[in-house]
Protein backbone atom coordinates (compact mmCIF):
# COMPACT_ATOMS: atom_id res chain seq x y z
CA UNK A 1 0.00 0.00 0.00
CA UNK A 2 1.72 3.21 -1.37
CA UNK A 3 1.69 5.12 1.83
CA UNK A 4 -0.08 9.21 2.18
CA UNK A 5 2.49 10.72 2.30
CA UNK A 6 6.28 10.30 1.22
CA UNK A 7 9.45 12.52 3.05
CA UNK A 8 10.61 14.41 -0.12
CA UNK A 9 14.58 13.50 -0.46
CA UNK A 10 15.61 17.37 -1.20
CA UNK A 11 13.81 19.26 0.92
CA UNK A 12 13.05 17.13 4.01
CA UNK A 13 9.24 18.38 3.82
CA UNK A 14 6.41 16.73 3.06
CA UNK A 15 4.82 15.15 -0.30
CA UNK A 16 1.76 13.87 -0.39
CA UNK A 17 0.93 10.85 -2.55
CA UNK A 18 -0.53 12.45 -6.11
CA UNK A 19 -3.63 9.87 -6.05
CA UNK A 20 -4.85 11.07 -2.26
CA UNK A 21 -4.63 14.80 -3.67
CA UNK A 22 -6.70 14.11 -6.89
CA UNK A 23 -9.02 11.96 -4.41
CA UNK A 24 -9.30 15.20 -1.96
CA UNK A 25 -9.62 17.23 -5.30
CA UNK A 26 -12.79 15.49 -5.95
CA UNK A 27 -14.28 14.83 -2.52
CA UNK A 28 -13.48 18.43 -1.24
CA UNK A 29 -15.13 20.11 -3.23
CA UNK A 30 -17.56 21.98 -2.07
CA UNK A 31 -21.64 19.93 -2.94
CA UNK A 32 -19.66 16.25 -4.48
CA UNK A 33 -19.91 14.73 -0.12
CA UNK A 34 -22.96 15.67 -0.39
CA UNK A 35 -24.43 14.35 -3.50
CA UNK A 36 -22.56 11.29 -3.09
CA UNK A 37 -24.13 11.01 0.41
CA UNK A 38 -27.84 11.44 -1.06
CA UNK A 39 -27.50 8.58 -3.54
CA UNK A 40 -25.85 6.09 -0.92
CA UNK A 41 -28.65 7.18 0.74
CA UNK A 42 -31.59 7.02 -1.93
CA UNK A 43 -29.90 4.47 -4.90
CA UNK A 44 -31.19 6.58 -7.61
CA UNK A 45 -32.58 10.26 -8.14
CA UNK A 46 -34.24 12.71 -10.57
CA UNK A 47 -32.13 16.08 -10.87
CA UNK A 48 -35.14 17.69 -9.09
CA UNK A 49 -34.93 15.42 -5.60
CA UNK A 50 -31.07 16.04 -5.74
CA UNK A 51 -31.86 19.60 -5.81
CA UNK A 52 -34.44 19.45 -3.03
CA UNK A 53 -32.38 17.69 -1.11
CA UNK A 54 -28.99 19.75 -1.33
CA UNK A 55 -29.94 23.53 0.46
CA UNK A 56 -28.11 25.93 -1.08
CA UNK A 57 -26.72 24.19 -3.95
CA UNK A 58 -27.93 26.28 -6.99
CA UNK A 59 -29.29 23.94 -10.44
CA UNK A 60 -26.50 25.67 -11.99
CA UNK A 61 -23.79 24.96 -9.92
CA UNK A 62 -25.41 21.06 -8.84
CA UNK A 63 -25.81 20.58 -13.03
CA UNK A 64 -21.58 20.70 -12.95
CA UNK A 65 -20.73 18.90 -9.96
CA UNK A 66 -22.86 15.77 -11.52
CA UNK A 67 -21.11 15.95 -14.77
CA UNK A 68 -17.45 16.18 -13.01
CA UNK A 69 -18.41 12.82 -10.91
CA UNK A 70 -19.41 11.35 -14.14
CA UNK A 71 -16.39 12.24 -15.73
CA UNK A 72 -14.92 10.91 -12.65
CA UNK A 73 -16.90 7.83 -12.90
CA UNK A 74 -18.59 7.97 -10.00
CA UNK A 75 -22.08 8.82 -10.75
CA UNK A 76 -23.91 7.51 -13.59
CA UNK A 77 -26.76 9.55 -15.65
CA UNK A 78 -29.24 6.97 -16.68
CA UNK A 79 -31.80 8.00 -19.24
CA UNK A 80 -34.47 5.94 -20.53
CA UNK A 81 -35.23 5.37 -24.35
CA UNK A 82 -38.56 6.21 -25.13
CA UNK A 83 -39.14 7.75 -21.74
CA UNK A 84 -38.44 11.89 -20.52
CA UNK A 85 -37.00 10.45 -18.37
CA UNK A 86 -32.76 10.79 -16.36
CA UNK A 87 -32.31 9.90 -13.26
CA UNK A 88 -28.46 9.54 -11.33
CA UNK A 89 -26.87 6.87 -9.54
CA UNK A 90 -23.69 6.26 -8.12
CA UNK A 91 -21.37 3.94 -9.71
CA UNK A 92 -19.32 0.96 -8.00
CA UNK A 93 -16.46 3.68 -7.59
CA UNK A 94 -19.16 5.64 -6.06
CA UNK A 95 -20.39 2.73 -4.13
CA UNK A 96 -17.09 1.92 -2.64
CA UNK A 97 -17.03 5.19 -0.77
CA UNK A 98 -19.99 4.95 1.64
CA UNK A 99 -17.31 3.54 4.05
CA UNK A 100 -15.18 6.71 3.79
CA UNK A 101 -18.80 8.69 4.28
CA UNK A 102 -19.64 6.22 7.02
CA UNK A 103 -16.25 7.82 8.83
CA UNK A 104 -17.13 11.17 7.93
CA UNK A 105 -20.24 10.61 9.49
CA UNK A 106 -19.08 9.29 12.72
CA UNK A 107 -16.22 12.10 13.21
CA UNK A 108 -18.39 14.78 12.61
CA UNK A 109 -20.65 13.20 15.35
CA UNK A 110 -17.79 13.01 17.49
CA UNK A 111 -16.40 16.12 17.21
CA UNK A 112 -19.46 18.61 15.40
């Protein structure tokens, strides 16, 4: 296991491990925890329950954060032929991090 951080030979500091910053890159940003949280909780949802269920988060602004998880392949944007219908849904990338959330979850109600 590649470890999170590496002593940098030259300078004696610190460098972190360039697949836990692109990881943070995604997850820190402000809205994806908490779209990824409402489909672990609710499998699948229309644009409009995301919405609802994100205060604050503007269509705009929730319309880009879904299209950089799918380009990070963790949501999926299912549409239906020969229904108006899309829907999202996290992928098994986005599956895999309910036990990272499940942490979140439990140090925030430590420590919130």
């Amino acid at each position: 296991m590649q470890q999170l951080a590496e002593k940098s030979a030259n300078a004696g500091g610190c460098k972190l491990c360039p697949k836990f910053t692109h990881t943070f890159s995604i997850l820190g940003k402000k809205w994806n925890g908490l779209i990824i949280e409402a489909l672990l909780v609710k499998d699948t949802m229309r644009f409009k329950d995301l919405s609802a269920s994100i205060n604050g988060c503007s269509d705009r602004v929730l319309c880009e954060r879904l299209k950089e998880l799918e380009d990070e392949h963790i949501v999926v944007r299912n549409t239906y032929k020969g229904e108006n219908r899309i829907d999202y849904s996290l992928t098994e990338r986005g599956q895999e991090l309910r036990e990272v959330m499940s942490t979140v979850h439990r140090w925030s109600d430590k420590w919130n």
